[in-house]
N, C-alpha and C. Protein backbone atom coordinates (compact mmCIF):
# COMPACT_ATOMS: atom_id res chain seq x y z
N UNK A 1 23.23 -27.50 4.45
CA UNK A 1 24.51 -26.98 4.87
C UNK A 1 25.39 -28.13 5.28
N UNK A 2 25.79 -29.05 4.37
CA UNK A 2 26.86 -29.97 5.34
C UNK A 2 27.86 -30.02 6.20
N UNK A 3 28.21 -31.25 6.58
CA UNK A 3 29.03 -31.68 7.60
C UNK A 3 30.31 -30.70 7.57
N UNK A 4 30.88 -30.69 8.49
CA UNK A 4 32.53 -30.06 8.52
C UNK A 4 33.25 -30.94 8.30
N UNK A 5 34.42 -31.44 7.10
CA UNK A 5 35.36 -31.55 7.12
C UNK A 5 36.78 -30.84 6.83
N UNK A 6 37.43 -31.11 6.78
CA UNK A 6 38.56 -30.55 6.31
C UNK A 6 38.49 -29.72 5.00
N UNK A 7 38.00 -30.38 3.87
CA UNK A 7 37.74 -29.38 2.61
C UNK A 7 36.82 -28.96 2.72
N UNK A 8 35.56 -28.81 3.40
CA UNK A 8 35.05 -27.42 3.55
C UNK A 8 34.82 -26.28 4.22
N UNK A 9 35.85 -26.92 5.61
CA UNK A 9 35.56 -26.21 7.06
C UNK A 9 36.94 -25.14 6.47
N UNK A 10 36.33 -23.52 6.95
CA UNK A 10 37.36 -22.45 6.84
C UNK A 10 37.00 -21.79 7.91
N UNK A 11 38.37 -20.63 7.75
CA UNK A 11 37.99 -19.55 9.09
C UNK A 11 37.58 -18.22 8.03
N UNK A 12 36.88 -17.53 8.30
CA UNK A 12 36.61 -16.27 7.66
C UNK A 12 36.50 -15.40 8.27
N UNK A 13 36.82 -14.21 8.11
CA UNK A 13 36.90 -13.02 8.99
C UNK A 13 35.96 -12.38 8.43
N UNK A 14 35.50 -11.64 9.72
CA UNK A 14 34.04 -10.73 9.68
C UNK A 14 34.04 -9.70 9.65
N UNK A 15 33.36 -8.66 9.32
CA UNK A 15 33.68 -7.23 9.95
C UNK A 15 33.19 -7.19 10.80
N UNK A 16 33.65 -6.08 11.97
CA UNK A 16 33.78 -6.56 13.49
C UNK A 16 32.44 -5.32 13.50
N UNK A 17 32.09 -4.43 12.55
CA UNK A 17 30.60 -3.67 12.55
C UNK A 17 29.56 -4.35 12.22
N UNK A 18 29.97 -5.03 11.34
CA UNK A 18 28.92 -6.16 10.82
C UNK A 18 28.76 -7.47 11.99
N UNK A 19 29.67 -7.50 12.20
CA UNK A 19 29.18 -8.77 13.53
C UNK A 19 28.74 -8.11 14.51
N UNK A 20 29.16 -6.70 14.63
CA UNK A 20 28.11 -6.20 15.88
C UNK A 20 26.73 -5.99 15.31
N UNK A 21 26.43 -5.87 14.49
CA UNK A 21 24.80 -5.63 13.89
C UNK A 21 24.15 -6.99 13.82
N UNK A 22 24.93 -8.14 13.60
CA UNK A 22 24.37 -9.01 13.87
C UNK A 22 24.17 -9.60 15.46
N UNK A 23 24.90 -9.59 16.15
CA UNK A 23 25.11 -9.68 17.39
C UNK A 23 23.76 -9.16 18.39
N UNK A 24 23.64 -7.62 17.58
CA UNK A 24 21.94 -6.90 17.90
C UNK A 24 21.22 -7.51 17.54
N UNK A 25 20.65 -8.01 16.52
CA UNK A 25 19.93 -8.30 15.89
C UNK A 25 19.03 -9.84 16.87
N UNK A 26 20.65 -10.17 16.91
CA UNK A 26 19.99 -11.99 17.34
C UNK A 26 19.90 -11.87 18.57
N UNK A 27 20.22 -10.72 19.42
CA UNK A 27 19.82 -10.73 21.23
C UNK A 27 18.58 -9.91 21.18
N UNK A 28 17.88 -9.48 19.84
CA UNK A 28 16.47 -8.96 20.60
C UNK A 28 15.59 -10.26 20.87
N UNK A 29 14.37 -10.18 21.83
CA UNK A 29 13.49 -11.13 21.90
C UNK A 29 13.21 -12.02 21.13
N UNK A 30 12.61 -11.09 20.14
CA UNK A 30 11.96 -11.82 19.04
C UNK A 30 12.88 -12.99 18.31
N UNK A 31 14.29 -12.44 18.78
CA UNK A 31 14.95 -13.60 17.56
C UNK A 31 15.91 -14.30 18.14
N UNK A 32 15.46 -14.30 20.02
CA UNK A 32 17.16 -14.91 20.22
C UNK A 32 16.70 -16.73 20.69
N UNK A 33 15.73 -16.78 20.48
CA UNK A 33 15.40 -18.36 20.28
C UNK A 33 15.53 -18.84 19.09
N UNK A 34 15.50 -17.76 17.78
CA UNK A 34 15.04 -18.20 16.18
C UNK A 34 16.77 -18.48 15.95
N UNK A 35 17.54 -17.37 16.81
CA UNK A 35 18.73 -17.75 16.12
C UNK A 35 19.84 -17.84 17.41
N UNK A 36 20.50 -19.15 17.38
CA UNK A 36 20.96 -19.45 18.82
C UNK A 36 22.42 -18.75 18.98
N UNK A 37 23.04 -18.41 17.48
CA UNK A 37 24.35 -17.81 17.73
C UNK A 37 24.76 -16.80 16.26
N UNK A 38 26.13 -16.17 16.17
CA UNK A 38 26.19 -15.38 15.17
C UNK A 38 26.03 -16.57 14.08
N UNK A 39 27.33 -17.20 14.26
CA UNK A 39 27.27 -18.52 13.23
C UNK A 39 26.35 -18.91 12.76
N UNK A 40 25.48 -19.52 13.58
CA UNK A 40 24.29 -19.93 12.53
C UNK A 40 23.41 -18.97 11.83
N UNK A 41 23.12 -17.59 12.54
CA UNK A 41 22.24 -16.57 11.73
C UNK A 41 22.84 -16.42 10.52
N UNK A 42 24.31 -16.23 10.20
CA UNK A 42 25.51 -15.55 8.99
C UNK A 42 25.46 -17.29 7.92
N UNK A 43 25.13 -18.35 8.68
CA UNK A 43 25.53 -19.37 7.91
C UNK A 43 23.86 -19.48 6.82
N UNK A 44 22.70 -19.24 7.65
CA UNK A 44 21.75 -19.46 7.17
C UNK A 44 21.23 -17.92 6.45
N UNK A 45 21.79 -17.07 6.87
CA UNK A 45 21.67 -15.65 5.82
C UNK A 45 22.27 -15.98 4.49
N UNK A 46 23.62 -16.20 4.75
CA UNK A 46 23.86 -16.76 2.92
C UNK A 46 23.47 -17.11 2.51
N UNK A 47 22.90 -18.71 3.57
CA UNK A 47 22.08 -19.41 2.11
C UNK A 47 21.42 -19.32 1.80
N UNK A 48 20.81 -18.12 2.23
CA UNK A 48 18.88 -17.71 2.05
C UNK A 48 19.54 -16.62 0.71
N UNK A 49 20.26 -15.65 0.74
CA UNK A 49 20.88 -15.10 -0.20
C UNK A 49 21.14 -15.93 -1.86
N UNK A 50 22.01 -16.78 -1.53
CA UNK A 50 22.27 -17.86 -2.05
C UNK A 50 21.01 -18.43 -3.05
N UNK A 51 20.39 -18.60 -2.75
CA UNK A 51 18.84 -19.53 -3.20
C UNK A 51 18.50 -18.14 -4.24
N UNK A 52 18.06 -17.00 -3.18
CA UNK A 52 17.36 -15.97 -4.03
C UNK A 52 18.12 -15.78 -5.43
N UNK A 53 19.33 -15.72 -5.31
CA UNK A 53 19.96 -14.98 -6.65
C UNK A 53 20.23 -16.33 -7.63
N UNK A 54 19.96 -17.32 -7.27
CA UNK A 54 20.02 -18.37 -8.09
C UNK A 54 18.50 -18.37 -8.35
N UNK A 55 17.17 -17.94 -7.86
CA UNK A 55 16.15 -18.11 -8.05
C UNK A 55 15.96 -17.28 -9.17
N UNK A 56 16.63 -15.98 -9.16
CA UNK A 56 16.22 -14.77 -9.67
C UNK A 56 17.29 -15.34 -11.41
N UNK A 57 18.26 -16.23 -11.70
CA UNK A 57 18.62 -16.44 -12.28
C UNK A 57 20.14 -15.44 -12.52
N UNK A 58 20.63 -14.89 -11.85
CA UNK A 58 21.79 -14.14 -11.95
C UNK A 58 22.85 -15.16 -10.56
N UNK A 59 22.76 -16.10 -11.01
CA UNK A 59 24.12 -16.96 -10.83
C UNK A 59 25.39 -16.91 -11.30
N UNK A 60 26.26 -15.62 -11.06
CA UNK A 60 27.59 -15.07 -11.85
C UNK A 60 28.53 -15.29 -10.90
């Protein structure tokens, strides 16, 4: 996931249901050491997304 600069750092808007499901998600026990904030859970969900569908070969 690289550095922030200027050409790749953006703002993106979330859905504010979807950031509450994540928000749950990362304050239960089990996961609020694995994942320290929304940001990083949503940054490392894509790229886990990301990988699979390039694994699976449907890169469109």
């Amino acid at each position: 996931m690289g550095g922030k600069s200027k050409e790749n750092a953006s703002v993106v808007k979330i859905d504010s249901s979807l950031l509450a499901r994540v928000d749950d998600f990362i304050s239960k026990e089990e996961n609020r050491y694995k994942f320290v904030n929304k940001k990083q859970f949503i940054d490392l969900a894509v790229h886990t997304f990301l990988d699979e569908v390039k694994k699976r070969g449907k890169n469109d």
